[in-house]
ModelCIF file with pLDDT and N, C-alpha, C, O atoms, coordinates in Angstrom:
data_MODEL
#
_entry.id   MODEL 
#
_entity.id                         1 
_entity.type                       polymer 
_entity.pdbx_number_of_molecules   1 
#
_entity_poly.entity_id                      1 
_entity_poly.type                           'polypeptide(L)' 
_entity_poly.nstd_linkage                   no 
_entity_poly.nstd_monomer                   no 
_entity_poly.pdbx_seq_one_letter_code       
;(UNK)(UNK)(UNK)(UNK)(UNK)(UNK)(UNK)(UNK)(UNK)(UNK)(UNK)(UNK)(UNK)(UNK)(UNK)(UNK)
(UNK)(UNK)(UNK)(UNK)(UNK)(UNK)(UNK)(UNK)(UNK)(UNK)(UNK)(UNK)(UNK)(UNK)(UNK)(UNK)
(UNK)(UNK)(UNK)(UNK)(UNK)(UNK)(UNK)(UNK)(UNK)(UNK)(UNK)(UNK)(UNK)(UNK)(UNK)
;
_entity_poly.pdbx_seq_one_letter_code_can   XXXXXXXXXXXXXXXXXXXXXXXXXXXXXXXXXXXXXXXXXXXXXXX 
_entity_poly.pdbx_strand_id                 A 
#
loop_
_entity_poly_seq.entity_id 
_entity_poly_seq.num 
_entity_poly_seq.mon_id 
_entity_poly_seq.hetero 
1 1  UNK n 
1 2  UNK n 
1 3  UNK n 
1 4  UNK n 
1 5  UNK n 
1 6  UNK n 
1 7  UNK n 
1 8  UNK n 
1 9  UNK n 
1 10 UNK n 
1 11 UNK n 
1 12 UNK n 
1 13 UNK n 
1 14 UNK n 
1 15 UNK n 
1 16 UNK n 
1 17 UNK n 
1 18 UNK n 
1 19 UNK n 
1 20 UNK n 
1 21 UNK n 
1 22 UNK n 
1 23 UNK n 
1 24 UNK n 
1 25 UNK n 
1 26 UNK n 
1 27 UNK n 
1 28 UNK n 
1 29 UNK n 
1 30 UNK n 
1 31 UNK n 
1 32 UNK n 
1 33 UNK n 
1 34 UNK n 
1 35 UNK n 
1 36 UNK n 
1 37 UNK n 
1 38 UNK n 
1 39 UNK n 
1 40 UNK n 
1 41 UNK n 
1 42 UNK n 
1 43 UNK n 
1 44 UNK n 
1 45 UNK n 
1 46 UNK n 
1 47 UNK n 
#
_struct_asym.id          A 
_struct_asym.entity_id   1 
#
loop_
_ma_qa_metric.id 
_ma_qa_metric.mode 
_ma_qa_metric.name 
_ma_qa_metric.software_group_id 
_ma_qa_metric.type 
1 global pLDDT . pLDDT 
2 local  pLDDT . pLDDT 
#
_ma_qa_metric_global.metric_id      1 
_ma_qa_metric_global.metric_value   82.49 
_ma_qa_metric_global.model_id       1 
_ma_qa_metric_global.ordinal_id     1 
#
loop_
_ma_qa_metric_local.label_asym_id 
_ma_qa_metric_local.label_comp_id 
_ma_qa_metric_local.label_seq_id 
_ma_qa_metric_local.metric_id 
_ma_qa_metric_local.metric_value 
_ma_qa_metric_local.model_id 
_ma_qa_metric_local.ordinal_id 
A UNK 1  2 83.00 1 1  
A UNK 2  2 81.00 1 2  
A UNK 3  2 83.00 1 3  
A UNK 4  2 82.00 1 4  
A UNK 5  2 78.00 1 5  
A UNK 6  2 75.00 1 6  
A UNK 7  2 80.00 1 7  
A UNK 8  2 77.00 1 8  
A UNK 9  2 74.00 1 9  
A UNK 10 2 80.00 1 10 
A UNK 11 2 82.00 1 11 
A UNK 12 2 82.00 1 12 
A UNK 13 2 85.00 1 13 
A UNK 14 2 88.00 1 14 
A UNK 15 2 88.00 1 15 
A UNK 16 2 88.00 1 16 
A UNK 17 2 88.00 1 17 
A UNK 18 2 88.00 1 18 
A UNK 19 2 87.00 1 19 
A UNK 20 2 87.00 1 20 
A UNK 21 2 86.00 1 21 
A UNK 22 2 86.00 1 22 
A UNK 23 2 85.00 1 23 
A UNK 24 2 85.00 1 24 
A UNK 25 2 83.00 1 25 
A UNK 26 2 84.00 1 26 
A UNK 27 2 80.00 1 27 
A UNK 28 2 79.00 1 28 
A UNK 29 2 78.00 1 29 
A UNK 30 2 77.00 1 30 
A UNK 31 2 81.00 1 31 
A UNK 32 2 81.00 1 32 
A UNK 33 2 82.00 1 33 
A UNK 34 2 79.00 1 34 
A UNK 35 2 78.00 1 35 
A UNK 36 2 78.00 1 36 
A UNK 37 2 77.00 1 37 
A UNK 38 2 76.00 1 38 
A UNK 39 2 79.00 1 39 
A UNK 40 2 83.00 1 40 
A UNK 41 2 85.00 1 41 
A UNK 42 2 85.00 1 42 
A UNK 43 2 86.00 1 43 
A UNK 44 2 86.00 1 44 
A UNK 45 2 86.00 1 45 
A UNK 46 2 87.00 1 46 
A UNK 47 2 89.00 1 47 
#
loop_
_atom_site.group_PDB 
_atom_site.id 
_atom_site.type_symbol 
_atom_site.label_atom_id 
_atom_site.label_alt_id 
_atom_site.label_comp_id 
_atom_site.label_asym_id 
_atom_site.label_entity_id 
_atom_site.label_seq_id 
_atom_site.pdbx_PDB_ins_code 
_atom_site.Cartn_x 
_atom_site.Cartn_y 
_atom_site.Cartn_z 
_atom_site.occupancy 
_atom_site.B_iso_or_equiv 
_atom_site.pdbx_formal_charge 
_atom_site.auth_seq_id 
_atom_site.auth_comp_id 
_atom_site.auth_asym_id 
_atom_site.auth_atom_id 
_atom_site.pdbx_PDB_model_num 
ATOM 1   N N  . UNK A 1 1  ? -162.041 -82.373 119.399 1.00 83.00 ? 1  UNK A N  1 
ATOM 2   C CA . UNK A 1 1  ? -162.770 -83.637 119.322 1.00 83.00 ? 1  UNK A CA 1 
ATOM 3   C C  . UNK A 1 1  ? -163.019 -84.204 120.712 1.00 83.00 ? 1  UNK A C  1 
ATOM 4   O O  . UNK A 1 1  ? -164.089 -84.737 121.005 1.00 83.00 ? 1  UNK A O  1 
ATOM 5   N N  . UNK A 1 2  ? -161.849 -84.057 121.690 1.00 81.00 ? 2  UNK A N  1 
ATOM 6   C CA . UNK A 1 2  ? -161.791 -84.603 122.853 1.00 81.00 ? 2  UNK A CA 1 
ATOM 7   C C  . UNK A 1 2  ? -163.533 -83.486 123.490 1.00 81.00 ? 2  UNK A C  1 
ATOM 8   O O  . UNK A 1 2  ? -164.563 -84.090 123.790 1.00 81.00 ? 2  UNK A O  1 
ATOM 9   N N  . UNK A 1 3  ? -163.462 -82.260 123.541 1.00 83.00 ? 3  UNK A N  1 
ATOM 10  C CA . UNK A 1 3  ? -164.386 -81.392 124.291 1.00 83.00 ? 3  UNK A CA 1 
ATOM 11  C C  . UNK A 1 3  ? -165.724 -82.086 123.692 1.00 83.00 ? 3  UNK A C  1 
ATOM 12  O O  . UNK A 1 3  ? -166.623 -82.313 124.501 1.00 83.00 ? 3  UNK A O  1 
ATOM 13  N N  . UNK A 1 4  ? -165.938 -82.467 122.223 1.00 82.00 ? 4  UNK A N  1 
ATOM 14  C CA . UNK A 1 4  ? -167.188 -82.573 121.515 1.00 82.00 ? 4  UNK A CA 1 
ATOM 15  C C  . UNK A 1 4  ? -167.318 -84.006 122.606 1.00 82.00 ? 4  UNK A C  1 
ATOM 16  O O  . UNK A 1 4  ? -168.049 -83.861 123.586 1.00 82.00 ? 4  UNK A O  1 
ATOM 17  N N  . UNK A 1 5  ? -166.692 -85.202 122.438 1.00 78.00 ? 5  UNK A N  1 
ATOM 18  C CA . UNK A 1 5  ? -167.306 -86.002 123.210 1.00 78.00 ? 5  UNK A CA 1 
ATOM 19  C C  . UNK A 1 5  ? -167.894 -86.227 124.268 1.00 78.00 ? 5  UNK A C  1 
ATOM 20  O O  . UNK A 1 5  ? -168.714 -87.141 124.350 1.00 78.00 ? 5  UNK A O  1 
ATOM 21  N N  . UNK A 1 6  ? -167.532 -85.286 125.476 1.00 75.00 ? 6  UNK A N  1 
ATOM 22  C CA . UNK A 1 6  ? -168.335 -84.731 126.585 1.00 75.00 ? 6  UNK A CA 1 
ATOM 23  C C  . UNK A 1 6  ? -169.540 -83.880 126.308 1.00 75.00 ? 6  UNK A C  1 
ATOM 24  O O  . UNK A 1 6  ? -170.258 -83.653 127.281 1.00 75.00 ? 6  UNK A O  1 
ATOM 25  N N  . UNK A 1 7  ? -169.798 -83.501 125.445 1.00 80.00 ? 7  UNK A N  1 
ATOM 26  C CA . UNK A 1 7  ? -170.911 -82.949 124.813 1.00 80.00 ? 7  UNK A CA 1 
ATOM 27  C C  . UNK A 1 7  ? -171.990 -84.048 124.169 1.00 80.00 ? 7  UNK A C  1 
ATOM 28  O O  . UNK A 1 7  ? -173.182 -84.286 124.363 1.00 80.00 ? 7  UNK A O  1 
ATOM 29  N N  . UNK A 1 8  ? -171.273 -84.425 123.572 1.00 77.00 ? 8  UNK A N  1 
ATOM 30  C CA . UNK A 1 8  ? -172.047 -86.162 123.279 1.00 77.00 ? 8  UNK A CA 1 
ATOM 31  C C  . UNK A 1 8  ? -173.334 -86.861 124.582 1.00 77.00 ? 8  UNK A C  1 
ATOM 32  O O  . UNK A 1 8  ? -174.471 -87.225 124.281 1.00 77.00 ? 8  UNK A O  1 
ATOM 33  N N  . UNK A 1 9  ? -172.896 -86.880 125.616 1.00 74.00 ? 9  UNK A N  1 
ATOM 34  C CA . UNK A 1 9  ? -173.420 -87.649 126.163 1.00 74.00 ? 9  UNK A CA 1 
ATOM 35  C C  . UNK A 1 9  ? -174.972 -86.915 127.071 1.00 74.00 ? 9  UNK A C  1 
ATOM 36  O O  . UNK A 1 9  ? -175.683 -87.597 127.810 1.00 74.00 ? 9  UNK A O  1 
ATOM 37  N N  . UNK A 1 10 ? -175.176 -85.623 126.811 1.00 80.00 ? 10 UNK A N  1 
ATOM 38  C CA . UNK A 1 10 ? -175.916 -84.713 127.133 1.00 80.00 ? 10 UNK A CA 1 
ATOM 39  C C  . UNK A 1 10 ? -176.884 -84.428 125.950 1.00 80.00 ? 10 UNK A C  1 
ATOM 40  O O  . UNK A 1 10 ? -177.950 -83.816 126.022 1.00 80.00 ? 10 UNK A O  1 
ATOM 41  N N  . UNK A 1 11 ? -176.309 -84.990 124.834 1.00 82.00 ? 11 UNK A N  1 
ATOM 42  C CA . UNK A 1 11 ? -176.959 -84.082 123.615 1.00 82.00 ? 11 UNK A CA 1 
ATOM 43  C C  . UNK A 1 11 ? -178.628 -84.480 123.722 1.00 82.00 ? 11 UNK A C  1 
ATOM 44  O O  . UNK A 1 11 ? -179.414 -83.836 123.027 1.00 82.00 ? 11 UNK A O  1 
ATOM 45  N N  . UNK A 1 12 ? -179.133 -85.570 124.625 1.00 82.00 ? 12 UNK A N  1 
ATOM 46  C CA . UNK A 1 12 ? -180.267 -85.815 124.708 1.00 82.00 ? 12 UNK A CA 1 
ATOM 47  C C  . UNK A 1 12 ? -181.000 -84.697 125.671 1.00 82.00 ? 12 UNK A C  1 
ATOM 48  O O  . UNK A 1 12 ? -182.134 -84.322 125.373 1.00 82.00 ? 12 UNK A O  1 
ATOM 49  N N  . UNK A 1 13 ? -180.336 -84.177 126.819 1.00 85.00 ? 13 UNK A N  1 
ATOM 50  C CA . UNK A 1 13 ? -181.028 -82.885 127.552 1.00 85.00 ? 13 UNK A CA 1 
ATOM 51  C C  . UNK A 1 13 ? -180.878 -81.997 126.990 1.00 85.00 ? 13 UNK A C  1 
ATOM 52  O O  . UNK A 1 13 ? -181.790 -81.215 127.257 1.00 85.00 ? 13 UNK A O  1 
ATOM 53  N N  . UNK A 1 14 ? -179.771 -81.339 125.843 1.00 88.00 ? 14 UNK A N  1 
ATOM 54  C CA . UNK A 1 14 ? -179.818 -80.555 125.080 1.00 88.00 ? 14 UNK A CA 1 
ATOM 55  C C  . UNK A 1 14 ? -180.998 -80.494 124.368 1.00 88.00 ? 14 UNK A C  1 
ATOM 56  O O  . UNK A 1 14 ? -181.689 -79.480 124.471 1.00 88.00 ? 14 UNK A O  1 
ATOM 57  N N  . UNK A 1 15 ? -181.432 -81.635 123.489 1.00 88.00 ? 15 UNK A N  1 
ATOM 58  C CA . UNK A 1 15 ? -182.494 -81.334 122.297 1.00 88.00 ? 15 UNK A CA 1 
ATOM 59  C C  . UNK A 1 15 ? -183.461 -81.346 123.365 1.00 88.00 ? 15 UNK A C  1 
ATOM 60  O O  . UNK A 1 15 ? -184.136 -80.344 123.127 1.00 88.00 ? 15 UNK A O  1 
ATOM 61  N N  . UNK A 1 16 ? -183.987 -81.961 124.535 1.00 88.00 ? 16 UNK A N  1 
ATOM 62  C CA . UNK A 1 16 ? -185.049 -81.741 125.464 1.00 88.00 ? 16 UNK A CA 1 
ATOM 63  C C  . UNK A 1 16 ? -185.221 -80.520 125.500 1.00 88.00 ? 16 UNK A C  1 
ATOM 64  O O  . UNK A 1 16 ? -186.248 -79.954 125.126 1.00 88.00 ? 16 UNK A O  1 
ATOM 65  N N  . UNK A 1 17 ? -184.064 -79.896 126.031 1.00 88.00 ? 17 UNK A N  1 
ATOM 66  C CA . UNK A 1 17 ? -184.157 -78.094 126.388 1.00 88.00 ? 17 UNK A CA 1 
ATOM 67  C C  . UNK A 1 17 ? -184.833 -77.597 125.520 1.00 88.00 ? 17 UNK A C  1 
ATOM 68  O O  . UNK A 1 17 ? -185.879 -76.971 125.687 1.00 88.00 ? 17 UNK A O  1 
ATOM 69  N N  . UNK A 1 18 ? -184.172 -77.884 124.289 1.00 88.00 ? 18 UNK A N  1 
ATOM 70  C CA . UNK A 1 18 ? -184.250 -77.087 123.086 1.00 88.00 ? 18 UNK A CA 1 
ATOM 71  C C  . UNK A 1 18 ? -185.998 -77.039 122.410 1.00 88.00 ? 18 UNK A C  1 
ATOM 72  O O  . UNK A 1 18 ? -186.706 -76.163 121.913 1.00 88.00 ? 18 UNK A O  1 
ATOM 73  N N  . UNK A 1 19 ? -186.122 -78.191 122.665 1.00 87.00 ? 19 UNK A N  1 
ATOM 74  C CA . UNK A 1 19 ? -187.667 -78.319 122.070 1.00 87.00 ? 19 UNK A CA 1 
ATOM 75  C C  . UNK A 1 19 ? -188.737 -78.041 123.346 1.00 87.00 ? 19 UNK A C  1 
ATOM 76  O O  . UNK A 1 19 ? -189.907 -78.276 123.040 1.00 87.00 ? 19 UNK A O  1 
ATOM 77  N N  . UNK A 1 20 ? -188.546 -77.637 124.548 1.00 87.00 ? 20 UNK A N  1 
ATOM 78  C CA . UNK A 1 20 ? -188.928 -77.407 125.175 1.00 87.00 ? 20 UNK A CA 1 
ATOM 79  C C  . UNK A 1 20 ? -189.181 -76.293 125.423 1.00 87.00 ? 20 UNK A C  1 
ATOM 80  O O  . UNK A 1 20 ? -190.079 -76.107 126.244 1.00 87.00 ? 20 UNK A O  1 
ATOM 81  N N  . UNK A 1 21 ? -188.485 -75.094 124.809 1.00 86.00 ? 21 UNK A N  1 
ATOM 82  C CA . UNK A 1 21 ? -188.558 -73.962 124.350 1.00 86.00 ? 21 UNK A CA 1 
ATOM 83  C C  . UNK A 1 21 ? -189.180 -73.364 123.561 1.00 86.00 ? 21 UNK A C  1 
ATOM 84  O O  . UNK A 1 21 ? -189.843 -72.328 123.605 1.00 86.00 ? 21 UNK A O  1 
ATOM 85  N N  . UNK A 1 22 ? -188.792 -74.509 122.353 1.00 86.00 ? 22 UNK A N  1 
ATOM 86  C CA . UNK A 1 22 ? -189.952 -73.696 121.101 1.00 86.00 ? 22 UNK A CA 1 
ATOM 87  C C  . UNK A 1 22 ? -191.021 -74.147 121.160 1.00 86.00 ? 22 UNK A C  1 
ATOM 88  O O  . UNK A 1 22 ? -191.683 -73.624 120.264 1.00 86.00 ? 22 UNK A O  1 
ATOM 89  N N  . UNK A 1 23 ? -191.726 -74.988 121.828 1.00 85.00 ? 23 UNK A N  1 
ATOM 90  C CA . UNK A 1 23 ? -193.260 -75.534 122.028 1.00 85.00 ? 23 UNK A CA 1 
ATOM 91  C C  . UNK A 1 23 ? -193.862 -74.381 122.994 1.00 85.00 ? 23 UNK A C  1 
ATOM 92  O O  . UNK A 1 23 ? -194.984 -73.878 122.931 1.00 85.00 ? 23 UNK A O  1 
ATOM 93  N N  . UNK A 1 24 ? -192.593 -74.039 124.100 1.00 85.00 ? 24 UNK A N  1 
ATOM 94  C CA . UNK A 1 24 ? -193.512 -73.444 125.435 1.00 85.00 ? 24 UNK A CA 1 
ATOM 95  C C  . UNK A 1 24 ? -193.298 -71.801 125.162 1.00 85.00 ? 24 UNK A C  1 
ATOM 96  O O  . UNK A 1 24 ? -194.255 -71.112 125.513 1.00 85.00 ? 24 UNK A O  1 
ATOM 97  N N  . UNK A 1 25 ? -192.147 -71.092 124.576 1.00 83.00 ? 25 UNK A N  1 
ATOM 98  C CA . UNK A 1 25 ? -192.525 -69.508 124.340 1.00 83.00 ? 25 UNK A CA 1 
ATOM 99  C C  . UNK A 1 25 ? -193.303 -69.487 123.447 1.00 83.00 ? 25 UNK A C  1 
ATOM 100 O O  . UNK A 1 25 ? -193.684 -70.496 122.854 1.00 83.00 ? 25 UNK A O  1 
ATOM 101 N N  . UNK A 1 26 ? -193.540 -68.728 123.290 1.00 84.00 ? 26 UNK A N  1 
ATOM 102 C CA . UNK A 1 26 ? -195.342 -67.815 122.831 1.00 84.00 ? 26 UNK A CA 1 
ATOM 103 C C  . UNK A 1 26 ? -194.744 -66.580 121.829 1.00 84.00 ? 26 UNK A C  1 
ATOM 104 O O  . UNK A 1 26 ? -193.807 -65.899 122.246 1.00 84.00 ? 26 UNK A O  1 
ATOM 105 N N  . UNK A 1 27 ? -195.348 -66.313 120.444 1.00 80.00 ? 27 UNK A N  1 
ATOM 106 C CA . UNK A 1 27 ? -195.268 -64.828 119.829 1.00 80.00 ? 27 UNK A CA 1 
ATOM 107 C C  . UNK A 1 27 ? -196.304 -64.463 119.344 1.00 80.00 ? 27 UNK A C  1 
ATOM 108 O O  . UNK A 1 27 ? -197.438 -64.855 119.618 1.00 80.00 ? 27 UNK A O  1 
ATOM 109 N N  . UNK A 1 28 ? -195.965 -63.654 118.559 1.00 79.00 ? 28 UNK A N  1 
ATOM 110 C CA . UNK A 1 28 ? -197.487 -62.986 117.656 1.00 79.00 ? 28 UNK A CA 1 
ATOM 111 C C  . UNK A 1 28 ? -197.927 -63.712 116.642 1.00 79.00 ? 28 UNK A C  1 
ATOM 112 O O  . UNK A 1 28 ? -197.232 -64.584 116.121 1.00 79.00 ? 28 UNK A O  1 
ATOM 113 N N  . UNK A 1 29 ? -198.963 -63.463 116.314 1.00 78.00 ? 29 UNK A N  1 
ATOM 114 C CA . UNK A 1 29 ? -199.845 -64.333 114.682 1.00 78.00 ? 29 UNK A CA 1 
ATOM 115 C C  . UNK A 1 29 ? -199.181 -63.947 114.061 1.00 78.00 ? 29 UNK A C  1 
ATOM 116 O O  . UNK A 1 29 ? -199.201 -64.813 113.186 1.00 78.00 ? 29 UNK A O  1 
ATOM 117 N N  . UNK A 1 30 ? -198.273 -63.010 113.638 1.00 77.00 ? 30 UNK A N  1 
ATOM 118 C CA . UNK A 1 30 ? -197.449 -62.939 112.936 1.00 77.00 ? 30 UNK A CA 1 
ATOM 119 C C  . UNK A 1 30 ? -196.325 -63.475 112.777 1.00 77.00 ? 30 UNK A C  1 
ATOM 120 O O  . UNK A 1 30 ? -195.970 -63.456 111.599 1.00 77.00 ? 30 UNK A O  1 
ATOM 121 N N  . UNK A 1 31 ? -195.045 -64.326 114.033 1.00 81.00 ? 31 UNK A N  1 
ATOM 122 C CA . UNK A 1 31 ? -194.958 -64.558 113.818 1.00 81.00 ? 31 UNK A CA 1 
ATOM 123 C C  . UNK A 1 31 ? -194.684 -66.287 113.943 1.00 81.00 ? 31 UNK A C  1 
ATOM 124 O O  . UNK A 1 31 ? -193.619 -66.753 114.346 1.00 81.00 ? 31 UNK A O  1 
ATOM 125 N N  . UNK A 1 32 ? -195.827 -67.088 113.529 1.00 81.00 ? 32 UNK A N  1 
ATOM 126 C CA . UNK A 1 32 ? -196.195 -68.353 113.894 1.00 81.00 ? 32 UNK A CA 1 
ATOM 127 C C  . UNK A 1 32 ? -195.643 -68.331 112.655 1.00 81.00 ? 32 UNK A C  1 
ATOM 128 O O  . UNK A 1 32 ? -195.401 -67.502 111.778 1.00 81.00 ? 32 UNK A O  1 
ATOM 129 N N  . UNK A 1 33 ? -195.484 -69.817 112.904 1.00 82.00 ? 33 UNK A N  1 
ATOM 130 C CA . UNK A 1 33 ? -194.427 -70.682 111.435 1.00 82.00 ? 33 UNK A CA 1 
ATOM 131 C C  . UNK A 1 33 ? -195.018 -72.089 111.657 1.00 82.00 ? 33 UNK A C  1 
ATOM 132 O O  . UNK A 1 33 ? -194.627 -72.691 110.657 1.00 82.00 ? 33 UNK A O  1 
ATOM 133 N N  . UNK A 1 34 ? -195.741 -72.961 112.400 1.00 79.00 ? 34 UNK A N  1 
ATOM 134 C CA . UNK A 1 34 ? -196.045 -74.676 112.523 1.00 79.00 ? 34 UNK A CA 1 
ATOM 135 C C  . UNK A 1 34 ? -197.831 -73.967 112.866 1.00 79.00 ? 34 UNK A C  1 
ATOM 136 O O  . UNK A 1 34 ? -197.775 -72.743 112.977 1.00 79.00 ? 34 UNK A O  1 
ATOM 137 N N  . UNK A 1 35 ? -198.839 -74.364 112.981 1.00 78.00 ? 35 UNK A N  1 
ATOM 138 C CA . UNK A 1 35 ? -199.669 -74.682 114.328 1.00 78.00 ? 35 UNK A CA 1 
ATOM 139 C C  . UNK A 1 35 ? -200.398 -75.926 113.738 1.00 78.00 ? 35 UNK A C  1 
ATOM 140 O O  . UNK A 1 35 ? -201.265 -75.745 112.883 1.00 78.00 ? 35 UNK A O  1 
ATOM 141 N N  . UNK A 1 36 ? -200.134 -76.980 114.091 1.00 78.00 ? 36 UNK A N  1 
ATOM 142 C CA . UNK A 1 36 ? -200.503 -78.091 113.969 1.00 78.00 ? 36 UNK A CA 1 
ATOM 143 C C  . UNK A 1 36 ? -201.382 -78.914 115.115 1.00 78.00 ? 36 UNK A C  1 
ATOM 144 O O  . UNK A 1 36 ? -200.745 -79.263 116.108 1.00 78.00 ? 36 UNK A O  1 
ATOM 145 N N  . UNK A 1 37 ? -202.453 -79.171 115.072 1.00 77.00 ? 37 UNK A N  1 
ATOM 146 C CA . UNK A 1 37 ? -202.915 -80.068 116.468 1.00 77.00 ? 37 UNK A CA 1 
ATOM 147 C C  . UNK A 1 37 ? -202.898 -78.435 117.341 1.00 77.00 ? 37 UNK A C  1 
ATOM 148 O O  . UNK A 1 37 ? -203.165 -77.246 117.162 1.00 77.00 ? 37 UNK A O  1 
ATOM 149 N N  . UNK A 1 38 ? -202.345 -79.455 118.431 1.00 76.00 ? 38 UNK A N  1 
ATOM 150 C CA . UNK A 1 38 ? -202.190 -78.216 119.567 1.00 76.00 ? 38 UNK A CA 1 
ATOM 151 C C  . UNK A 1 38 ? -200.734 -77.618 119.848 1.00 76.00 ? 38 UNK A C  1 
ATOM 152 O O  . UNK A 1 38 ? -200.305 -77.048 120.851 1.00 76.00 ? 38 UNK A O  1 
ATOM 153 N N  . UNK A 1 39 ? -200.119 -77.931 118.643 1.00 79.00 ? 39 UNK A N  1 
ATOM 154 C CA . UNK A 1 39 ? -198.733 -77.436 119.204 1.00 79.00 ? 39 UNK A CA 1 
ATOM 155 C C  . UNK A 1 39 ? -198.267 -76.336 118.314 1.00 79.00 ? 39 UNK A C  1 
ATOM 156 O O  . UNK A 1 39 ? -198.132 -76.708 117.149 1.00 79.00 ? 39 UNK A O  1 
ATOM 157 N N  . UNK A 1 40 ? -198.011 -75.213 118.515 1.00 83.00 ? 40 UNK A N  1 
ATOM 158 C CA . UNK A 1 40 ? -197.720 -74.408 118.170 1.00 83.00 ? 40 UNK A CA 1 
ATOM 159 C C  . UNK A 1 40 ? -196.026 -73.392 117.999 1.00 83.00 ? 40 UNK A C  1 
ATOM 160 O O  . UNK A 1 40 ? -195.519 -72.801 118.953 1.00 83.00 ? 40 UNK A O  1 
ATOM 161 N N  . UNK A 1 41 ? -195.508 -73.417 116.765 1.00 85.00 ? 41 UNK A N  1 
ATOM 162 C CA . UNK A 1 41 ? -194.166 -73.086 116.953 1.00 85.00 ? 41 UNK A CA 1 
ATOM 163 C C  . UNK A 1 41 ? -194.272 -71.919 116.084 1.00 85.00 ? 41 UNK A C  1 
ATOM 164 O O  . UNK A 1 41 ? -194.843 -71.826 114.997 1.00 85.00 ? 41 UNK A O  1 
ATOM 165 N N  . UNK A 1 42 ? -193.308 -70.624 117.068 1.00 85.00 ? 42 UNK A N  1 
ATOM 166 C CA . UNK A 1 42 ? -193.496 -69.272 116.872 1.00 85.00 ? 42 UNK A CA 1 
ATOM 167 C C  . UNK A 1 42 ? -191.881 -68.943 116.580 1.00 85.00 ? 42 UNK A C  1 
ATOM 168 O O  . UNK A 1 42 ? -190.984 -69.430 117.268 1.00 85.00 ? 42 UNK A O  1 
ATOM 169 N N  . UNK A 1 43 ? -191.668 -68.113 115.543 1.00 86.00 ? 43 UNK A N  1 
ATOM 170 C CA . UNK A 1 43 ? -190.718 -67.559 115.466 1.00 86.00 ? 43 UNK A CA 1 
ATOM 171 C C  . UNK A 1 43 ? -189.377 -67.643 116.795 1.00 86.00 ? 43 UNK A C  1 
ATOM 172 O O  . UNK A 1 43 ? -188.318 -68.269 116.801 1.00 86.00 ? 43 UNK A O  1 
ATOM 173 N N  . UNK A 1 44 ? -189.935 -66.814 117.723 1.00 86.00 ? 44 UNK A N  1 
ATOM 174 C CA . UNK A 1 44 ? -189.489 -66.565 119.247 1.00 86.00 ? 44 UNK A CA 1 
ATOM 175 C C  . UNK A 1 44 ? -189.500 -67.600 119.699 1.00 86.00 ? 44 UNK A C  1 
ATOM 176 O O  . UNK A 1 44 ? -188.574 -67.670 120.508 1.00 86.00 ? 44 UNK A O  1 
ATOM 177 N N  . UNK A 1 45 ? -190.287 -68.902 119.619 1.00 86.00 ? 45 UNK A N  1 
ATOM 178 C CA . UNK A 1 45 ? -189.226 -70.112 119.965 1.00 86.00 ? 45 UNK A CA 1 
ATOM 179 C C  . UNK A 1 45 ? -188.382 -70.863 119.661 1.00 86.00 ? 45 UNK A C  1 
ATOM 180 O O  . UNK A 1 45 ? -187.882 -71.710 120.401 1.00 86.00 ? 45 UNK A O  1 
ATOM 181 N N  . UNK A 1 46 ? -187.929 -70.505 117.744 1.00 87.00 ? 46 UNK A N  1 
ATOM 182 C CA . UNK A 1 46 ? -187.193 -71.263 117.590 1.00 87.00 ? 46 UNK A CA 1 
ATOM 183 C C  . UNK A 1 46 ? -185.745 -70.365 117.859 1.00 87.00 ? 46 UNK A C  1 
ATOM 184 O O  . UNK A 1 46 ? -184.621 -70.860 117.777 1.00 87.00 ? 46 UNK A O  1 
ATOM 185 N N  . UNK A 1 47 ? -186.025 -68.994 118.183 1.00 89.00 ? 47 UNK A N  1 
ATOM 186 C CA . UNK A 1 47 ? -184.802 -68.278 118.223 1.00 89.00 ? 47 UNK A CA 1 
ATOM 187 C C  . UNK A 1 47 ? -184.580 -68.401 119.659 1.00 89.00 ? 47 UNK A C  1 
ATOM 188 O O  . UNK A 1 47 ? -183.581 -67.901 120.175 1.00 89.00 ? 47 UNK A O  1 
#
């Protein structure tokens, strides 16, 4: 519990990272899963 709370206070650059990833890698038409507007989420970014 003590380690999770130092984790706590980051969790906002975490989800930044995180969604910053699956917007900006790129996969195949195959395998796209969102494309909405202009944003596009591919398999390979959410992994």
């Amino acid at each position: 519990k003590f380690l999770y709370k130092g984790i706590k206070p980051v969790f906002v650059l975490i989800i930044f990272t995180a969604f910053l990833n699956m917007f900006v890698t790129k996969g195949t038409p195959e395998t796209l899963l969102v494309d909405v507007w202009i944003f596009k989420i591919y398999q390979e970014g959410v992994y």
